[in-house]
PDB file of N, CA and C in Angstrom:
ATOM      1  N   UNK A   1       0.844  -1.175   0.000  1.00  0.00           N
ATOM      2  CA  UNK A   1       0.000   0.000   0.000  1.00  0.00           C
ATOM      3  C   UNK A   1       0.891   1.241   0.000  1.00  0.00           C
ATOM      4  N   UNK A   2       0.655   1.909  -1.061  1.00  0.00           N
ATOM      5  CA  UNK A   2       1.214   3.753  -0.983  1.00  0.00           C
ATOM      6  C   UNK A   2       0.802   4.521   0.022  1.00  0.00           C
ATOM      7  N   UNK A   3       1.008   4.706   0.919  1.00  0.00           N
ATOM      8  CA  UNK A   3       0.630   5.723   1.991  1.00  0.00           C
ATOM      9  C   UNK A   3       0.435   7.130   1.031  1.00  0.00           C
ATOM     10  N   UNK A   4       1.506   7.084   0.576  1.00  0.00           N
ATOM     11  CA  UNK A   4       1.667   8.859  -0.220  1.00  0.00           C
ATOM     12  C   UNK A   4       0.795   9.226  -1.248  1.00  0.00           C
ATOM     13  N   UNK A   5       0.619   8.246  -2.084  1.00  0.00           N
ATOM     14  CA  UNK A   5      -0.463   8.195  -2.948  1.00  0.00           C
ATOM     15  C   UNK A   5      -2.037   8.704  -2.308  1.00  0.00           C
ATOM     16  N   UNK A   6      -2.109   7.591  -1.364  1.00  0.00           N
ATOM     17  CA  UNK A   6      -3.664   7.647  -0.957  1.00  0.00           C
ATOM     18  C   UNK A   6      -3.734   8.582  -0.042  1.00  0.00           C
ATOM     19  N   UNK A   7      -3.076   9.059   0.984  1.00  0.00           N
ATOM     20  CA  UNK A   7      -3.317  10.636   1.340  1.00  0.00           C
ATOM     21  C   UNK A   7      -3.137  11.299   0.807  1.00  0.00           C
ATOM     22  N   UNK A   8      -2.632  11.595  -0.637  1.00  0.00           N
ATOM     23  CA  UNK A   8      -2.364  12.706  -1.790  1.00  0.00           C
ATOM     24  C   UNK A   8      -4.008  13.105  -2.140  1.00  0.00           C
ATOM     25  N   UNK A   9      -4.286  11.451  -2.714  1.00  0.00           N
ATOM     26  CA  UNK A   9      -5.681  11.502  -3.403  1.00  0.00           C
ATOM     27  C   UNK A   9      -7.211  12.107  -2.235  1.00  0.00           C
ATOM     28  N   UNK A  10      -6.692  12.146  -0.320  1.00  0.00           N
ATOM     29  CA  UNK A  10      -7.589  12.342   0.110  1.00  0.00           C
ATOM     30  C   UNK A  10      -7.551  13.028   0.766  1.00  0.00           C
ATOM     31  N   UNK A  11      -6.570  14.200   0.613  1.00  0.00           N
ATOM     32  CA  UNK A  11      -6.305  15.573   0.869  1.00  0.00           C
ATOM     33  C   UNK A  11      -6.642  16.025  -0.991  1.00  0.00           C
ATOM     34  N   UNK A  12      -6.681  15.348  -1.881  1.00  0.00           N
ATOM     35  CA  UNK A  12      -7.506  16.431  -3.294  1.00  0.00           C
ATOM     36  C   UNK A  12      -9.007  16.157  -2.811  1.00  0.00           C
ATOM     37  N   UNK A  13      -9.594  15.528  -2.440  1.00  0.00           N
ATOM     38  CA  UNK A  13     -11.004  15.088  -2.079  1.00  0.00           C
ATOM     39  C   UNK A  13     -11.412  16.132  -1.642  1.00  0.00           C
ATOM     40  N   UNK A  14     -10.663  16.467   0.215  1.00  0.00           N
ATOM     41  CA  UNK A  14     -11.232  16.982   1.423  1.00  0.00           C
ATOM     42  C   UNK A  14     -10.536  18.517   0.794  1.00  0.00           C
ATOM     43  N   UNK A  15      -9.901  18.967  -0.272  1.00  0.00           N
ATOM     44  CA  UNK A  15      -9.733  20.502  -0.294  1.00  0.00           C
ATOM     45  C   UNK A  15     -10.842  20.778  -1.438  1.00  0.00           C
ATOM     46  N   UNK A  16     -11.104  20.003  -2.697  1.00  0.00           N
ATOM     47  CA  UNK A  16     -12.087  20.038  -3.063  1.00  0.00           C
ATOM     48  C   UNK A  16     -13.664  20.324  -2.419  1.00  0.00           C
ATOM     49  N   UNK A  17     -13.949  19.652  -1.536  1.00  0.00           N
ATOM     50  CA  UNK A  17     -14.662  19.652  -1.053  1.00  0.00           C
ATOM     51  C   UNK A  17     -15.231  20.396  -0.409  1.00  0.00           C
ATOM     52  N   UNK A  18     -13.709  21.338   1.057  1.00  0.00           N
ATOM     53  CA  UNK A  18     -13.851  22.634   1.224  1.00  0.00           C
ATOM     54  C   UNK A  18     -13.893  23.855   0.618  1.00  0.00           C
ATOM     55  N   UNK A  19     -13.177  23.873  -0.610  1.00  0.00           N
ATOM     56  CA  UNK A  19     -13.621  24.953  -1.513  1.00  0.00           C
ATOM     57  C   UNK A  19     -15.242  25.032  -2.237  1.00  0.00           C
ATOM     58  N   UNK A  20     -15.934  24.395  -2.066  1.00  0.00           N
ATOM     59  CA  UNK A  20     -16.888  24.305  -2.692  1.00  0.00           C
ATOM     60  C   UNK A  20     -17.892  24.710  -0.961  1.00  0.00           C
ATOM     61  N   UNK A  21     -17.453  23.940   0.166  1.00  0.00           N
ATOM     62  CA  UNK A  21     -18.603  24.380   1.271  1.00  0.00           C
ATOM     63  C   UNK A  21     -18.137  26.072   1.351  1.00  0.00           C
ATOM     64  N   UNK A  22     -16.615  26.877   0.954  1.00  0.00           N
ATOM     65  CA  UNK A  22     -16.483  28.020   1.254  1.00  0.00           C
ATOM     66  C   UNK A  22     -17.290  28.714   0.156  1.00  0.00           C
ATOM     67  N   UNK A  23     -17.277  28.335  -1.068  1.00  0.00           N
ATOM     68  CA  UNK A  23     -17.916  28.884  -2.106  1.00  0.00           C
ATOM     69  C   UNK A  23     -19.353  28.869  -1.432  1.00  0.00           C
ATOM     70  N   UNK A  24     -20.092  28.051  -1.005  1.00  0.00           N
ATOM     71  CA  UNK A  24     -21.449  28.037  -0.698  1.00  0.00           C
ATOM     72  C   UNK A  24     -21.882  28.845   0.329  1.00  0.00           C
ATOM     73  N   UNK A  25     -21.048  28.602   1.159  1.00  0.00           N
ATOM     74  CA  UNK A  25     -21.197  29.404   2.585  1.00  0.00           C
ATOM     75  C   UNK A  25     -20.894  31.546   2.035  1.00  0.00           C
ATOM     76  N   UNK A  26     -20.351  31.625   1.083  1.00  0.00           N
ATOM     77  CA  UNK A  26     -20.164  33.135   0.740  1.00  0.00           C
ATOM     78  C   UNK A  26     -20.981  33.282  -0.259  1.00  0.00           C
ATOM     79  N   UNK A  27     -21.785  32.728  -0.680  1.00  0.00           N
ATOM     80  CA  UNK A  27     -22.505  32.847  -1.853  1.00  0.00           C
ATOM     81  C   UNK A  27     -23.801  33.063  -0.950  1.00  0.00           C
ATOM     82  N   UNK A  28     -24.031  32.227  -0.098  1.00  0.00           N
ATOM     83  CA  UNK A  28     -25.939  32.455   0.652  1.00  0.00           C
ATOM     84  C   UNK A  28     -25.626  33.860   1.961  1.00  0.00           C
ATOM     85  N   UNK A  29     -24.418  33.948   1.926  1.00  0.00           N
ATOM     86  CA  UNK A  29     -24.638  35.252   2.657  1.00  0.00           C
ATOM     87  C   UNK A  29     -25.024  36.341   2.071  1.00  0.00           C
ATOM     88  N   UNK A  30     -25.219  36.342   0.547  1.00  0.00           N
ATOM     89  CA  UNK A  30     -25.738  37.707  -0.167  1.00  0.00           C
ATOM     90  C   UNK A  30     -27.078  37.434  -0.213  1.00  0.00           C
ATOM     91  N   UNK A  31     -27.561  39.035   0.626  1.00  0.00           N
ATOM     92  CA  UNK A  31     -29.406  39.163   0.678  1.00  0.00           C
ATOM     93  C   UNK A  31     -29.954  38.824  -0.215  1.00  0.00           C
ATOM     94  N   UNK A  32     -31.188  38.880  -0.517  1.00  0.00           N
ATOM     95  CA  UNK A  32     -32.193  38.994  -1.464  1.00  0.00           C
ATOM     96  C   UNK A  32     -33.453  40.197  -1.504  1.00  0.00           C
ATOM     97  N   UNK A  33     -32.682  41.555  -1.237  1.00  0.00           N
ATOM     98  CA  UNK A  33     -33.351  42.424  -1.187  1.00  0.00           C
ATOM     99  C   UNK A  33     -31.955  43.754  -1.937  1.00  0.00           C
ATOM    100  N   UNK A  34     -32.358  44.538  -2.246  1.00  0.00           N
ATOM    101  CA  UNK A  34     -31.754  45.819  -2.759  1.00  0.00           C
ATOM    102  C   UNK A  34     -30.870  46.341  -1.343  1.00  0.00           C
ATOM    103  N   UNK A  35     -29.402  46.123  -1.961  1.00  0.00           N
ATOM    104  CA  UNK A  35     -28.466  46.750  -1.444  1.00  0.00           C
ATOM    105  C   UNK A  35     -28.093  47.874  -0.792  1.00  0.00           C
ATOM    106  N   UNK A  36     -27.404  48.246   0.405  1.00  0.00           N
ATOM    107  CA  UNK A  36     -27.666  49.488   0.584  1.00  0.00           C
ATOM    108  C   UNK A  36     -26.123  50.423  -0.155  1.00  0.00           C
ATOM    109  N   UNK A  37     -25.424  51.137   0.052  1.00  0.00           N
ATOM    110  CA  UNK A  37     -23.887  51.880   0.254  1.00  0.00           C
ATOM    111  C   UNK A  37     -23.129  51.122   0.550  1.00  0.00           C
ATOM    112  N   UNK A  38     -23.144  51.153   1.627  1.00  0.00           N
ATOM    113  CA  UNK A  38     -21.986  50.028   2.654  1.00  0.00           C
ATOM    114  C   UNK A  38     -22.084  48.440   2.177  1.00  0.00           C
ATOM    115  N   UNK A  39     -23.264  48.071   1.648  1.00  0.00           N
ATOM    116  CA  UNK A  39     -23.044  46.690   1.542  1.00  0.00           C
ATOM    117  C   UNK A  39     -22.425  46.062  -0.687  1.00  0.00           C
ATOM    118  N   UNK A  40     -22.687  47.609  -0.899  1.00  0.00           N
ATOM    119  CA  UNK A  40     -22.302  47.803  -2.465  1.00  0.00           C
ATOM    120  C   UNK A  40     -20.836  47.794  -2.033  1.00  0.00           C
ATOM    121  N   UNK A  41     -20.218  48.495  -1.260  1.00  0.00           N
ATOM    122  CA  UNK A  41     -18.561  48.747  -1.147  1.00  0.00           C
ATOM    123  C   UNK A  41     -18.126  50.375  -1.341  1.00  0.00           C
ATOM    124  N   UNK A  42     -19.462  51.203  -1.146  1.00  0.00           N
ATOM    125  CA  UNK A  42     -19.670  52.617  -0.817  1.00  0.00           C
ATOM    126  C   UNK A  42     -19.117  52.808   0.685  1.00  0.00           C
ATOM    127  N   UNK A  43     -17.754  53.333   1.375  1.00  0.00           N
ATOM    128  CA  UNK A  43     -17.946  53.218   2.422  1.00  0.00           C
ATOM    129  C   UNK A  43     -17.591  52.474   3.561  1.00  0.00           C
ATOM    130  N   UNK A  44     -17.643  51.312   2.823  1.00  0.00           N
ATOM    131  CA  UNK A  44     -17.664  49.570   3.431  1.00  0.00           C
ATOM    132  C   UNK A  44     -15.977  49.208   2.955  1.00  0.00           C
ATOM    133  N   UNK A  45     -15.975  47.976   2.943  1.00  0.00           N
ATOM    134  CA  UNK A  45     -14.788  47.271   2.586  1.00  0.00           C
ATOM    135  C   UNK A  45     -14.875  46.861   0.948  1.00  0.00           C
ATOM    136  N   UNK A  46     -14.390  46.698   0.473  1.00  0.00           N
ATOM    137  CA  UNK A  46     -14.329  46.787  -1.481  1.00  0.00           C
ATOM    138  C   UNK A  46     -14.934  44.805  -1.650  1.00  0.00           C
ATOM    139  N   UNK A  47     -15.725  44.985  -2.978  1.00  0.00           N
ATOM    140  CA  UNK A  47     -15.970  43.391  -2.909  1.00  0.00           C
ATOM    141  C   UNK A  47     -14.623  42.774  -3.271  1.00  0.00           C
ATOM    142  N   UNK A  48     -13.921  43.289  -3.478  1.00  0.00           N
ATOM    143  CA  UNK A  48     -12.692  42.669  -4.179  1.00  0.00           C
ATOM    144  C   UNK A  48     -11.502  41.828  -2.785  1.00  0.00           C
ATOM    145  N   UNK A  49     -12.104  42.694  -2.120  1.00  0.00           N
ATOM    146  CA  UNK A  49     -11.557  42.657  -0.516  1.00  0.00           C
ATOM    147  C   UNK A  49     -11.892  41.365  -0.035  1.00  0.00           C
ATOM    148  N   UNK A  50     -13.261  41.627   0.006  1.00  0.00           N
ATOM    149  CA  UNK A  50     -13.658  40.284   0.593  1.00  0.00           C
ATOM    150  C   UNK A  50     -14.122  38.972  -0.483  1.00  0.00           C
ATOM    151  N   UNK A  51     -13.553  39.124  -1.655  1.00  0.00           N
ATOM    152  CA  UNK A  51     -13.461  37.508  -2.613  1.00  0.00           C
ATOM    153  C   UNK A  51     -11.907  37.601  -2.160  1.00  0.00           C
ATOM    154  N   UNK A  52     -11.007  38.372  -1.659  1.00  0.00           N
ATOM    155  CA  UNK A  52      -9.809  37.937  -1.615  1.00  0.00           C
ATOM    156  C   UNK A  52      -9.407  37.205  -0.259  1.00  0.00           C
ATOM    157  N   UNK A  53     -10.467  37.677   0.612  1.00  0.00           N
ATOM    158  CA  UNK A  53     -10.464  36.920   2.363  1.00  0.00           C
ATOM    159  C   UNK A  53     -10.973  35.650   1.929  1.00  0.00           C
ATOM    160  N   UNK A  54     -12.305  35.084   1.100  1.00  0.00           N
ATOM    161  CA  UNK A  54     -12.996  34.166   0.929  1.00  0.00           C
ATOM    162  C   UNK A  54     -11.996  33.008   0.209  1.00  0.00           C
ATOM    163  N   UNK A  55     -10.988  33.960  -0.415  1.00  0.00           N
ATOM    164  CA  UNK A  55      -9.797  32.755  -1.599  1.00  0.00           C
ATOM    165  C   UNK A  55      -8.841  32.178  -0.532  1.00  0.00           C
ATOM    166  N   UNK A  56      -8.871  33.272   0.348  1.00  0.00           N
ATOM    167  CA  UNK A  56      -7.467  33.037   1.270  1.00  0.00           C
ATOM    168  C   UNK A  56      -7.551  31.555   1.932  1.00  0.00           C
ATOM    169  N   UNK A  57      -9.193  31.900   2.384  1.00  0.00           N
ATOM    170  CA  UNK A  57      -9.542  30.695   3.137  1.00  0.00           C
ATOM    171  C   UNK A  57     -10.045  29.681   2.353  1.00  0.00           C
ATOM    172  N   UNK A  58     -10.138  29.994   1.567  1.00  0.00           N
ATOM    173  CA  UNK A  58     -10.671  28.501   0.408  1.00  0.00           C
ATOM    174  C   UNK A  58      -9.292  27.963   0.383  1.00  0.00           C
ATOM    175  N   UNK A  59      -8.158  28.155  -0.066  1.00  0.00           N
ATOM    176  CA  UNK A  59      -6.932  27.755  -0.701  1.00  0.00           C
ATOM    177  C   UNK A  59      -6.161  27.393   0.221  1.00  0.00           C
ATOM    178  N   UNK A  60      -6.035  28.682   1.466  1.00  0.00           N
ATOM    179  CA  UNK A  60      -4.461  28.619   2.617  1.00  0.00           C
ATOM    180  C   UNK A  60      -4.870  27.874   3.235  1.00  0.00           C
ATOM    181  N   UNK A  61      -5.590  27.456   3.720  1.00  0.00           N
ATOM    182  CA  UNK A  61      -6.230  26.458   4.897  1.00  0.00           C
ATOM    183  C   UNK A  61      -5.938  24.594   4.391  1.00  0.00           C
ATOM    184  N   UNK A  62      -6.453  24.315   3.082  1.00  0.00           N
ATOM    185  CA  UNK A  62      -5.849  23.207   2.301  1.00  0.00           C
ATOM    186  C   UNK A  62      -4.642  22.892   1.875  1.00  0.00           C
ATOM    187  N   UNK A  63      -4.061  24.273   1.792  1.00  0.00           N
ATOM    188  CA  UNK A  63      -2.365  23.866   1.291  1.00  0.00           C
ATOM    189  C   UNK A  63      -1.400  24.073   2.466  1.00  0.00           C
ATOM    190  N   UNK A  64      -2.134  24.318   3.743  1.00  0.00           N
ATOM    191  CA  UNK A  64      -1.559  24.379   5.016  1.00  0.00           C
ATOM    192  C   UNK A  64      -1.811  23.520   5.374  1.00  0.00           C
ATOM    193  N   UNK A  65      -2.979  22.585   4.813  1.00  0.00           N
ATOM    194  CA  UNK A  65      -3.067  21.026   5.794  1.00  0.00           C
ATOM    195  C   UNK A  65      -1.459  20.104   4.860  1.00  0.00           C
ATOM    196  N   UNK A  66      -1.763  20.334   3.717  1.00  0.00           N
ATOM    197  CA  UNK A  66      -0.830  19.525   2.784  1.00  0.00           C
ATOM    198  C   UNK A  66       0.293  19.745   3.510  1.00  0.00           C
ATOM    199  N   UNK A  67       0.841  20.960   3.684  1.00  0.00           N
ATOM    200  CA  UNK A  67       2.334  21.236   3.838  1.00  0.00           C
ATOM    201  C   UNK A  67       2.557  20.367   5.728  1.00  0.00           C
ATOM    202  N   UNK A  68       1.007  20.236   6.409  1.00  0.00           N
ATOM    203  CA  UNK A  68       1.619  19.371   7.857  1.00  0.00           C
ATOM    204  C   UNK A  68       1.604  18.115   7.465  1.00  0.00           C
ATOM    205  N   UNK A  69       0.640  17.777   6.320  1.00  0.00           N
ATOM    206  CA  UNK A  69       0.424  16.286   5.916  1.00  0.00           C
ATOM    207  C   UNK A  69       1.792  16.152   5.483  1.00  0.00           C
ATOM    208  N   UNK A  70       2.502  16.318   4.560  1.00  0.00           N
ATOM    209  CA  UNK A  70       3.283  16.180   3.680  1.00  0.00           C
ATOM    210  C   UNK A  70       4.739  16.352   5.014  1.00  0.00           C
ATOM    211  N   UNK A  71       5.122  17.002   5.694  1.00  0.00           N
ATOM    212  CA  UNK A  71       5.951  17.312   6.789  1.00  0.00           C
ATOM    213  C   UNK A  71       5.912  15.973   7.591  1.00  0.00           C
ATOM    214  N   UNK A  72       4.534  15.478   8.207  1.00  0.00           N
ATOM    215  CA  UNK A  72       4.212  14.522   9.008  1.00  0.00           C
ATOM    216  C   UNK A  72       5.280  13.003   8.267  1.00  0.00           C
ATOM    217  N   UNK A  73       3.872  13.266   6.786  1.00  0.00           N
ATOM    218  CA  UNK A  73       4.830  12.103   5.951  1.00  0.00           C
ATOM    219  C   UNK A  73       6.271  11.937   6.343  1.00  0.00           C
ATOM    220  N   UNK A  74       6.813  12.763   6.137  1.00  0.00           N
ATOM    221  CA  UNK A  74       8.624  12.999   5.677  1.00  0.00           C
ATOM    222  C   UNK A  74       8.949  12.642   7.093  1.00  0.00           C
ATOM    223  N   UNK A  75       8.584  13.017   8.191  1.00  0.00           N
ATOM    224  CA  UNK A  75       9.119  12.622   9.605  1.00  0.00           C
ATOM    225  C   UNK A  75       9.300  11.459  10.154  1.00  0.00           C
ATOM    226  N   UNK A  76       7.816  10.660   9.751  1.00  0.00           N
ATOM    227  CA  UNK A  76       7.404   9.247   9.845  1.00  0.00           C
ATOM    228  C   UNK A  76       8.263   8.208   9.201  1.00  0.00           C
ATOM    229  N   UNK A  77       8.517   8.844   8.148  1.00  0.00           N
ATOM    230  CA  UNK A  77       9.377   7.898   7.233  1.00  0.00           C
ATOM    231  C   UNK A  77      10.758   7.675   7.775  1.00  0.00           C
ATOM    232  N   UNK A  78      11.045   8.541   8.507  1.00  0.00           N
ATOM    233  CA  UNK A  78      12.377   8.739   8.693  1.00  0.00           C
ATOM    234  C   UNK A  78      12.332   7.131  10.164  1.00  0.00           C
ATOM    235  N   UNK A  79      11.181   6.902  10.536  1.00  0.00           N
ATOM    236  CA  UNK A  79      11.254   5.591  11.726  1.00  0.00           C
ATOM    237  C   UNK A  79      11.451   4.458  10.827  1.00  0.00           C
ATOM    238  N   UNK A  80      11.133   4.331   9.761  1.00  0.00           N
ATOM    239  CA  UNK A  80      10.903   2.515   8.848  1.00  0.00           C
ATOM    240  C   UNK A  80      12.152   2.234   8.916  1.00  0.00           C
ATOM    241  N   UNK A  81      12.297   0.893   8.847  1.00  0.00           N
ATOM    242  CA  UNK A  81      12.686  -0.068   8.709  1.00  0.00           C
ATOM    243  C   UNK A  81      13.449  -0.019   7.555  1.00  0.00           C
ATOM    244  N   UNK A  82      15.081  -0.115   8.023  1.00  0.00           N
ATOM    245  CA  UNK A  82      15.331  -0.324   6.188  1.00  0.00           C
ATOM    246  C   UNK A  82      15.672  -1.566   5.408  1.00  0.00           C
ATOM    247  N   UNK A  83      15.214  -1.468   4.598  1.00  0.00           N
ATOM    248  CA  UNK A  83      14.588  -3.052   4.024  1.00  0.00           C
ATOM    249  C   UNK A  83      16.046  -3.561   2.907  1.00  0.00           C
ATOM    250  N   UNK A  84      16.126  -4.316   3.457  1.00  0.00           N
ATOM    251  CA  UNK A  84      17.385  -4.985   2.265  1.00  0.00           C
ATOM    252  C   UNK A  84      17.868  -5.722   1.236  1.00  0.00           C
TER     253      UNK A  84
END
C-alpha cells in the first residue's frame, strides 16, 4: 500500500470539497433584497476585498493542511525499517 499516494488523493477530495462548502457558505450570505452603500462597497470594505479573504480561506487552509500532511509524511518515514 502507498501511503503517499492515498493521502495525496484524500487531501484532493477533502480541499475540493472545502472549496466548494467556502464557495457556498459566501454565496448564501448575499441578501435577497436591494443593497444598501456600505453593503455595495460605498464606504464599506471593497468586494474585491472580501473575494480575496474568501480565496485566502478557500486555498491557505488546504495547502496548510498539505504542507503538515506532507511534513508529518517525511518525519514518519524517517522511523521505517530499512529493508534490504
Amino acid at each position: 500500500m502507498n501511503w503517499r499516494h492515498g493521502l495525496f488523493r484524500l487531501w484532493i477530495v477533502g480541499s475540493v470539497l472545502f472549496v466548494i462548502a467556502v464557495a457556498f457558505i459566501s454565496y448564501t450570505e448575499r441578501p435577497n433584497r436591494p443593497l444598501t452603500d456600505a453593503e455595495v462597497g460605498i464606504g464599506g470594505p471593497a468586494p474585491w476585498t472580501i473575494l480575496a479573504m474568501c480565496a485566502g480561506i478557500a486555498f491557505g487552509i488546504p495547502l496548510a493542511v498539505l504542507a503538515l500532511g506532507a511534513s508529518l509524511v517525511w518525519a514518519f518515514s524517517g522511523f521505517a525499517a530499512k529493508r534490504s
